[in-house]
N, C-alpha and C. Protein backbone atom coordinates (compact mmCIF):
# COMPACT_ATOMS: atom_id res chain seq x y z
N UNK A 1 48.04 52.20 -122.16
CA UNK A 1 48.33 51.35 -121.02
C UNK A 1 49.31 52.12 -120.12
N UNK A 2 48.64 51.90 -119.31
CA UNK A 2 50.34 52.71 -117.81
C UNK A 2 51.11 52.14 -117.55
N UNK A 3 52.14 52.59 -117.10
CA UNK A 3 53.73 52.13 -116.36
C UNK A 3 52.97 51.44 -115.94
N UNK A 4 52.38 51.42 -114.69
CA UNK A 4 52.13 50.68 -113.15
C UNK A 4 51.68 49.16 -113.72
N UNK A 5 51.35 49.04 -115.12
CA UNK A 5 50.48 48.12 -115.82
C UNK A 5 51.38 46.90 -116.50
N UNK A 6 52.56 47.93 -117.14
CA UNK A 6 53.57 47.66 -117.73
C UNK A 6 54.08 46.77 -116.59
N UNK A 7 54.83 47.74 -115.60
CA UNK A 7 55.56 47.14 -114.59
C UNK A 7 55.16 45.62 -114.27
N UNK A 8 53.87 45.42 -113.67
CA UNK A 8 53.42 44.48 -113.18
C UNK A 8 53.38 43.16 -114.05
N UNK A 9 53.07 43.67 -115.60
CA UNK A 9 52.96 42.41 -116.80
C UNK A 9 54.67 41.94 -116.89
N UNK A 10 55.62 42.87 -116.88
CA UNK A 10 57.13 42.59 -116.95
C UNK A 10 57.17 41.73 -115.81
N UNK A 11 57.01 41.85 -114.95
CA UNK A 11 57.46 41.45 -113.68
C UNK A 11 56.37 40.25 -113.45
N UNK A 12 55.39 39.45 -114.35
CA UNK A 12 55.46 38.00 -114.27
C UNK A 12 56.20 37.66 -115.58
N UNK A 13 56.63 38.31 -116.43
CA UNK A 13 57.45 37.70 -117.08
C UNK A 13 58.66 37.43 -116.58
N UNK A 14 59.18 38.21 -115.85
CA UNK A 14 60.59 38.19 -115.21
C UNK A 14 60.55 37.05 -114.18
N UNK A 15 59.41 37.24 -113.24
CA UNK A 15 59.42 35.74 -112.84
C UNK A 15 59.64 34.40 -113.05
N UNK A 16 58.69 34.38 -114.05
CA UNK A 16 58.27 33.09 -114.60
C UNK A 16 59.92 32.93 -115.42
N UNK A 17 60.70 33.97 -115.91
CA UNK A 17 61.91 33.74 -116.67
C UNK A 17 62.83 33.38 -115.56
N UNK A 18 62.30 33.71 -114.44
CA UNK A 18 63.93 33.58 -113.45
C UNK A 18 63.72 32.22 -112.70
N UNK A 19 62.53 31.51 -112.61
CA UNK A 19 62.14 30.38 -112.10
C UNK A 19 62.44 29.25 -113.34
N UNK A 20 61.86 29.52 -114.36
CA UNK A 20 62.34 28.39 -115.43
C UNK A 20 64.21 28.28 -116.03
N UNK A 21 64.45 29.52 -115.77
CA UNK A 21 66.03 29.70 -115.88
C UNK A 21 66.79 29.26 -114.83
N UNK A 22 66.46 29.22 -113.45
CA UNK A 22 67.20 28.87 -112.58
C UNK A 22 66.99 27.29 -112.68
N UNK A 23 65.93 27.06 -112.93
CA UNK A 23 65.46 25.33 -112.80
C UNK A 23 66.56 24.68 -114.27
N UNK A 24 66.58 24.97 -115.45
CA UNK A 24 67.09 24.24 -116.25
C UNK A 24 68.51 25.07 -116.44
N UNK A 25 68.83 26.03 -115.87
CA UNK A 25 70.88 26.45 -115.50
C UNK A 25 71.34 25.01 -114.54
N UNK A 26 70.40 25.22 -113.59
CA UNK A 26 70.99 24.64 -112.38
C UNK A 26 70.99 22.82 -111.91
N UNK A 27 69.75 22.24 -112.86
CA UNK A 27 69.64 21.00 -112.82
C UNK A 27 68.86 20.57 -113.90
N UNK A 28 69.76 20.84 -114.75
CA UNK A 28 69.15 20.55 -116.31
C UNK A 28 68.39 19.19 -116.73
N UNK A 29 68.77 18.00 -115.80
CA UNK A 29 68.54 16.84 -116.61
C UNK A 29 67.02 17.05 -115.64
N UNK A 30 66.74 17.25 -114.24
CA UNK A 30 65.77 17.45 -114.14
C UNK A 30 64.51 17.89 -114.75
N UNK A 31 64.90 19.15 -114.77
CA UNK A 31 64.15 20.36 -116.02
C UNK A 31 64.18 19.43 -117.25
N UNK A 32 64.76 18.68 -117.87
CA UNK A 32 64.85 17.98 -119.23
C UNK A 32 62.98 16.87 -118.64
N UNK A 33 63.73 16.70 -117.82
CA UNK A 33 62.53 15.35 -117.62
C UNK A 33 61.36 15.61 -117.33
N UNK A 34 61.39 16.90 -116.24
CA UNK A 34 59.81 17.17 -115.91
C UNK A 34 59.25 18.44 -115.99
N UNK A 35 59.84 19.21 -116.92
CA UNK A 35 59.29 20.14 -117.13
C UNK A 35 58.01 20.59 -118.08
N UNK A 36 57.06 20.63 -117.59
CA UNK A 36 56.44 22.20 -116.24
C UNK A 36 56.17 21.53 -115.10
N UNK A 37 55.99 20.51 -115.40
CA UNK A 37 55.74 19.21 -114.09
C UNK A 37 55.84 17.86 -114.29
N UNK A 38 55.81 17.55 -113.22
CA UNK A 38 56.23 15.65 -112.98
C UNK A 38 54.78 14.84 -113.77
N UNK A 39 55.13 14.32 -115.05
CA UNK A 39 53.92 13.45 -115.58
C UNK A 39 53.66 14.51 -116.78
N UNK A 40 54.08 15.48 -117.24
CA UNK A 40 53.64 16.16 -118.56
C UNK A 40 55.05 16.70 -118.47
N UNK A 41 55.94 16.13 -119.24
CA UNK A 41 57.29 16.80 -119.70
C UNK A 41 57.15 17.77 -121.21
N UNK A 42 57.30 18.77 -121.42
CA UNK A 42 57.40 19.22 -122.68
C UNK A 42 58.61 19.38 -123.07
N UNK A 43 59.66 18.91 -122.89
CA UNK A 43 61.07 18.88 -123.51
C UNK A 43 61.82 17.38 -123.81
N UNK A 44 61.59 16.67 -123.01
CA UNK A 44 62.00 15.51 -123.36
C UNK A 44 61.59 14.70 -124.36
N UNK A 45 60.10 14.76 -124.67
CA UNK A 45 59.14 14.34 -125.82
C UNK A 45 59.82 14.24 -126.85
N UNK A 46 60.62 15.87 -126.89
CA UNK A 46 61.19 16.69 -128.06
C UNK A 46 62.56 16.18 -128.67
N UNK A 47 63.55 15.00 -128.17
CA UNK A 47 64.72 14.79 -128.50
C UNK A 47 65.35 14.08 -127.19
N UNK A 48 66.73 13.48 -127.53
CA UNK A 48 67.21 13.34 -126.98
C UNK A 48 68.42 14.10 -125.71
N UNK A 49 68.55 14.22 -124.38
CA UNK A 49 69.20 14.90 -123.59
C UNK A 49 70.61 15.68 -123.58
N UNK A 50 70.40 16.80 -124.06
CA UNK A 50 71.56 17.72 -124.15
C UNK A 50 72.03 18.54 -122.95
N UNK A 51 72.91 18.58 -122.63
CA UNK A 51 72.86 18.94 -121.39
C UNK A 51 73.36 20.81 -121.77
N UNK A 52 74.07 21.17 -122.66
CA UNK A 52 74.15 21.92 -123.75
C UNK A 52 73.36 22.89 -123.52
N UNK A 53 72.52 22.24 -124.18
CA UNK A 53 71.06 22.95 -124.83
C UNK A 53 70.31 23.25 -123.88
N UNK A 54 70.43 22.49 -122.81
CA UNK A 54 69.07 22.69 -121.67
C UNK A 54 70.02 24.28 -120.96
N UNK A 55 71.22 24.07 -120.71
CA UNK A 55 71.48 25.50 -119.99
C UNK A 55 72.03 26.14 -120.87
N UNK A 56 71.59 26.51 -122.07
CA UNK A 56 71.73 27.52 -122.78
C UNK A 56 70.46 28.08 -122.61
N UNK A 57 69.62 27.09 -122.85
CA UNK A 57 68.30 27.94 -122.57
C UNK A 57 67.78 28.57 -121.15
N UNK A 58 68.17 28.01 -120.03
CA UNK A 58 68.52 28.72 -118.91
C UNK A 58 68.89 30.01 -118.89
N UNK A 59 70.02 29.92 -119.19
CA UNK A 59 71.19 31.23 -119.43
C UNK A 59 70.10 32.01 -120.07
N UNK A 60 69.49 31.98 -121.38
CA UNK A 60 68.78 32.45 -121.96
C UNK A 60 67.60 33.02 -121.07
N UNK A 61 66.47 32.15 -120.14
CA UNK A 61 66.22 32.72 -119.58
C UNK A 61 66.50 33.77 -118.35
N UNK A 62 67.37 33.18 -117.89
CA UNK A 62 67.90 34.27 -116.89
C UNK A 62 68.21 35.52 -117.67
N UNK A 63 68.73 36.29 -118.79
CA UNK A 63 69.51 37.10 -119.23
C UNK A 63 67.87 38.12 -119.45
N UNK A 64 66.68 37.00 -119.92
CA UNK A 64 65.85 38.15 -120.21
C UNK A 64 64.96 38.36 -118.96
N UNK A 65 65.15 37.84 -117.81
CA UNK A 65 64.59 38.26 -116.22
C UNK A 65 65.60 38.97 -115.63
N UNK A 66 66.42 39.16 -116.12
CA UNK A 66 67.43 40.48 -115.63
C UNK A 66 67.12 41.70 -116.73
N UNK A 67 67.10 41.29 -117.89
CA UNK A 67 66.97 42.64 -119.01
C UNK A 67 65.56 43.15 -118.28
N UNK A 68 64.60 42.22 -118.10
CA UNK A 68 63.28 42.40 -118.22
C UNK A 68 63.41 43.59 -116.48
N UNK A 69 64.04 42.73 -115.70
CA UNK A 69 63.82 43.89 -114.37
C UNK A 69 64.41 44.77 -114.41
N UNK A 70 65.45 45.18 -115.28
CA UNK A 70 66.47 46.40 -115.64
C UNK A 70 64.94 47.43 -115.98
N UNK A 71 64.16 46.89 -116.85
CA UNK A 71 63.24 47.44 -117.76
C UNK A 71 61.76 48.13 -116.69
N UNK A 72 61.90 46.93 -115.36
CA UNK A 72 60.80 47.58 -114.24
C UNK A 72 61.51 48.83 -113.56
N UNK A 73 63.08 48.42 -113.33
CA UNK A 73 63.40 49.60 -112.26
C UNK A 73 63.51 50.80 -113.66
N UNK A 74 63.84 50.90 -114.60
CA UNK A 74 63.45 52.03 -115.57
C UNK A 74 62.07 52.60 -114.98
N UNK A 75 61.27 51.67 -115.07
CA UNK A 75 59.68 52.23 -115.87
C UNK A 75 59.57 53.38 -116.93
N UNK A 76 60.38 52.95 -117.77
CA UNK A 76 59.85 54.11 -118.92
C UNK A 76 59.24 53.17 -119.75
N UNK A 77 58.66 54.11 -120.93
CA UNK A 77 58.21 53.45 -122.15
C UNK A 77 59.00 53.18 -122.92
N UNK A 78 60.36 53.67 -123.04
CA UNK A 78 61.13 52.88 -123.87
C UNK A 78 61.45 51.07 -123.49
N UNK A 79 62.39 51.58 -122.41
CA UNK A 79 62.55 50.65 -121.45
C UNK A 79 61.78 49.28 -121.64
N UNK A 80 60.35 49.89 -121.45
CA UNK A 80 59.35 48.31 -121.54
C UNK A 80 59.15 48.06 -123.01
N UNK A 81 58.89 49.03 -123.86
CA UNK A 81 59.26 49.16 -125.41
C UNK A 81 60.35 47.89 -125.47
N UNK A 82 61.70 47.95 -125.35
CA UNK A 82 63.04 47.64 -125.37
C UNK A 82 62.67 45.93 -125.17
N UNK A 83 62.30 45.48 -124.04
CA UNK A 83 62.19 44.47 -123.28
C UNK A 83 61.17 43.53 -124.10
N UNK A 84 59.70 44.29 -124.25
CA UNK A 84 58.59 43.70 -125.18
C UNK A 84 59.44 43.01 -126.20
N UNK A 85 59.98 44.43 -126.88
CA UNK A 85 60.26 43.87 -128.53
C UNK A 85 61.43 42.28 -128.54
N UNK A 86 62.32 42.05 -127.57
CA UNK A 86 63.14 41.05 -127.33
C UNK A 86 62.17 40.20 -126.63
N UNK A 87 61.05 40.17 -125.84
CA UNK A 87 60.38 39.03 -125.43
C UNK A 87 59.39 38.64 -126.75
N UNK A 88 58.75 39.58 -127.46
CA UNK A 88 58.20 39.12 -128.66
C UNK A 88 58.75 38.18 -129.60
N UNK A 89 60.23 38.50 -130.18
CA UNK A 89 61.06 37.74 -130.74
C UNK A 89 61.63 36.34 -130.40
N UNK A 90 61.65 36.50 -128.85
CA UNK A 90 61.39 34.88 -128.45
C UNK A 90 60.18 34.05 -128.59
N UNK A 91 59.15 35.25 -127.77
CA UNK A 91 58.06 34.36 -127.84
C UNK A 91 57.23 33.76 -129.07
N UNK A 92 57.60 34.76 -130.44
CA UNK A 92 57.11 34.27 -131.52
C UNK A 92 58.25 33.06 -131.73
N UNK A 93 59.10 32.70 -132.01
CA UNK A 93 59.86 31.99 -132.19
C UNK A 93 59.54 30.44 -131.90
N UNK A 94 59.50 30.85 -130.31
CA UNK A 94 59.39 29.44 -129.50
C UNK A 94 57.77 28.89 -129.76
N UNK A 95 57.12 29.89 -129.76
CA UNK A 95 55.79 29.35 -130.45
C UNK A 95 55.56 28.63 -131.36
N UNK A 96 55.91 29.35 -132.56
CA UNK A 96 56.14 28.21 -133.58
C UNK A 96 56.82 27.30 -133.64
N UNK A 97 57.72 27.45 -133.28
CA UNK A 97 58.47 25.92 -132.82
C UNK A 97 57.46 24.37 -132.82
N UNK A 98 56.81 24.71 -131.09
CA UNK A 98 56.03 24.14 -130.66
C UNK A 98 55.05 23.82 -131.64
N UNK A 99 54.32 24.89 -132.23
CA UNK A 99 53.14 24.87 -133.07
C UNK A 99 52.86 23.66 -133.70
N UNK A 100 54.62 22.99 -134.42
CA UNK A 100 55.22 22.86 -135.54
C UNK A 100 54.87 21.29 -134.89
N UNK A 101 55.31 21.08 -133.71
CA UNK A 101 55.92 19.37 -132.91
C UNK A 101 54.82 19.09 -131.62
N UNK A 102 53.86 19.47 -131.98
CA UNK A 102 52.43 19.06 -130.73
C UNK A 102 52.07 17.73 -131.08
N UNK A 103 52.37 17.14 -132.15
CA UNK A 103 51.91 15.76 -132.36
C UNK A 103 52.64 14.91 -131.06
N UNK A 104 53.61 15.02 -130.50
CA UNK A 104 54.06 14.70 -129.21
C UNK A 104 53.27 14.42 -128.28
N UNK A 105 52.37 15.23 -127.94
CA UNK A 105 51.37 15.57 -126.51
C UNK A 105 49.97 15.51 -126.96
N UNK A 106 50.02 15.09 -125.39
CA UNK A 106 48.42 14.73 -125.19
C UNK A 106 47.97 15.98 -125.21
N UNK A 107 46.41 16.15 -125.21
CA UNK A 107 45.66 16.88 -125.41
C UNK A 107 45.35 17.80 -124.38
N UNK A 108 45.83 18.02 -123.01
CA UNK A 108 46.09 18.73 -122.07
C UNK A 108 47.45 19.10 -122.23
N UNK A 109 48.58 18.57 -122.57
CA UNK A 109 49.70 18.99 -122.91
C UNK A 109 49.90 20.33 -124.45
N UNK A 110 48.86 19.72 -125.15
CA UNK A 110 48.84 20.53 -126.80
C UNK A 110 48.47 22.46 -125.98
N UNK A 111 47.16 21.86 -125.05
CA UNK A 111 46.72 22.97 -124.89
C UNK A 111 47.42 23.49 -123.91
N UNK A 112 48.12 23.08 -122.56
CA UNK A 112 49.06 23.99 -122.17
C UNK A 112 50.50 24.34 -122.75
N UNK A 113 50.93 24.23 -123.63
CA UNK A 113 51.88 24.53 -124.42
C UNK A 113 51.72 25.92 -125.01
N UNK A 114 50.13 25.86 -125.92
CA UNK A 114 49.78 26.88 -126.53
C UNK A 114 49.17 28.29 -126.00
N UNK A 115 48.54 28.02 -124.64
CA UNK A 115 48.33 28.90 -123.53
C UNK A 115 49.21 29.54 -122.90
N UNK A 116 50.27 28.80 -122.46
CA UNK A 116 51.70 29.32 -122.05
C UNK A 116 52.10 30.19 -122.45
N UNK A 117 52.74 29.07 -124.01
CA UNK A 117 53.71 29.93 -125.37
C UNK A 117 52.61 31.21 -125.72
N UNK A 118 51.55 31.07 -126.04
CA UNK A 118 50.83 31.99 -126.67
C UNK A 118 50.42 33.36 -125.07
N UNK A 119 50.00 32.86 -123.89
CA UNK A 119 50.31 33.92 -122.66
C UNK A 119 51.58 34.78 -123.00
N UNK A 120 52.64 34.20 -123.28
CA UNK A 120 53.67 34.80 -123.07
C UNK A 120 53.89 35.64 -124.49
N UNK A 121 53.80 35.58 -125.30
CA UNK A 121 53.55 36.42 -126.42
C UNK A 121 53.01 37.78 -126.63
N UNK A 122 51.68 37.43 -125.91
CA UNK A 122 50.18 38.29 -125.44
C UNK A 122 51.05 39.43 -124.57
N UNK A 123 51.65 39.24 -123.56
CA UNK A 123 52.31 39.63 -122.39
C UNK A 123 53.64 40.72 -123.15
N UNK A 124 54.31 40.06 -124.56
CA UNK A 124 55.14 40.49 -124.59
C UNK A 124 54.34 41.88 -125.70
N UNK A 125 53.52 41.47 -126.25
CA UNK A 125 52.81 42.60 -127.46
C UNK A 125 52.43 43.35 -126.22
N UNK A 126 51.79 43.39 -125.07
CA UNK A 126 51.49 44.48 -124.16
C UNK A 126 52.28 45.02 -124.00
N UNK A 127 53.68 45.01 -123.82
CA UNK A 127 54.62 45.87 -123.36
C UNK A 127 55.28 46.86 -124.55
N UNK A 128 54.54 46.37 -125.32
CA UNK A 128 54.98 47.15 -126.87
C UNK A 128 53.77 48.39 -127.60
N UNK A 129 52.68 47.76 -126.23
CA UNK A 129 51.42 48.83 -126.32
C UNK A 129 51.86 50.32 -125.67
N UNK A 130 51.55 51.24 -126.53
CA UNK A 130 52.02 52.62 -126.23
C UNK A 130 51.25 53.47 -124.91
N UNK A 131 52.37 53.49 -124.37
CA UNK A 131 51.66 54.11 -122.61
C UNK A 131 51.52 55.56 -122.80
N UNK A 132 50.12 55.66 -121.62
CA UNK A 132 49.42 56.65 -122.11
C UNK A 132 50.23 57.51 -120.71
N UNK A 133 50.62 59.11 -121.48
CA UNK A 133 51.18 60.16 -120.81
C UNK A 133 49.97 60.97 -120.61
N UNK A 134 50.32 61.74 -119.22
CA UNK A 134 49.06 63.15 -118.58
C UNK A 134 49.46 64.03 -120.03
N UNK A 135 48.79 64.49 -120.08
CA UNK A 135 49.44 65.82 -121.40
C UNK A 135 48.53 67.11 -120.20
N UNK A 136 49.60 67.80 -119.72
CA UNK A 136 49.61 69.38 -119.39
C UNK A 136 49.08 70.56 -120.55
N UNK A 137 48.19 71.14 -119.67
CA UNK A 137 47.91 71.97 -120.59
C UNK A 137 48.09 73.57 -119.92
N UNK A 138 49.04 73.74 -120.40
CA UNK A 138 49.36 75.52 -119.80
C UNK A 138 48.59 76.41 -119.47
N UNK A 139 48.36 77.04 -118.32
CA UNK A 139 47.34 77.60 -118.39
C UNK A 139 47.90 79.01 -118.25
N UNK A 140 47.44 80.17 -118.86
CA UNK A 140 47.91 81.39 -118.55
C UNK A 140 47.52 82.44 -117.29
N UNK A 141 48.20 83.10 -116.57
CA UNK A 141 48.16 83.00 -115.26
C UNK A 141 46.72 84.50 -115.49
């Protein structure tokens, strides 16, 4: 897989991390109530309102849409190496989580949960896929 490939898969992760991070840092009880949207909440289902918890996980996202764009203006293979392996570890995490508590949601909810959580996983094992270098071959003059 190439940088240019890399870059671009980081950089909807970094998005999507800096939009859901700014939304539950900045107006958590919102984000508690309607998040991904108004009429399918996937957090509130889940417990009662922490205000805590909701911008920790903010914070959380924001920290890996900054690691993650540290990792575009690199473009190396470590770099996206680096970034993958910490978005993997979330994303397996939070997956199962979910996996675990879908009895909550309706059946458009089960399946965007698992599309999401499981997109974002997919996204993070790509960046852990080994990018392919030109290999030079010397030529003698």
């Amino acid at each position: 897989m190439n940088l240019n490939l890399k870059a671009t898969l980081a950089l909807l992760l970094a998005l999507s991390a800096a939009s859901i991070g700014v939304w539950a840092e900045f107006w958590p009880q919102e984000f508690f109530r309607s998040f991904p949207v108004s009429g399918h909440s996937w957090v509130s289902g889940l417990g009662p309102y922490n205000e805590h918890l909701v911008r920790d996980f903010g914070g959380l996202y924001l920290a890996m849409a900054v690691a993650t764009s540290c990792a575009i203006k690199a473009n190396s293979p470590e770099a996206f190496r680096s970034v993958g392996a910490a978005w993997l570890t979330f994303a397996v995490l939070h997956l199962v989580f979910h996996l675990h508590h879908l009895d909550v949601f309706t059946t458009p909810d089960v399946v965007g949960n698992v599309v999401v959580l499981g997109g974002q996983l997919l996204l993070a094992l790509a960046l852990l896929v080994p990018s392919r270098t030109a290999h030079h071959v010397a030529v003698a003059p």
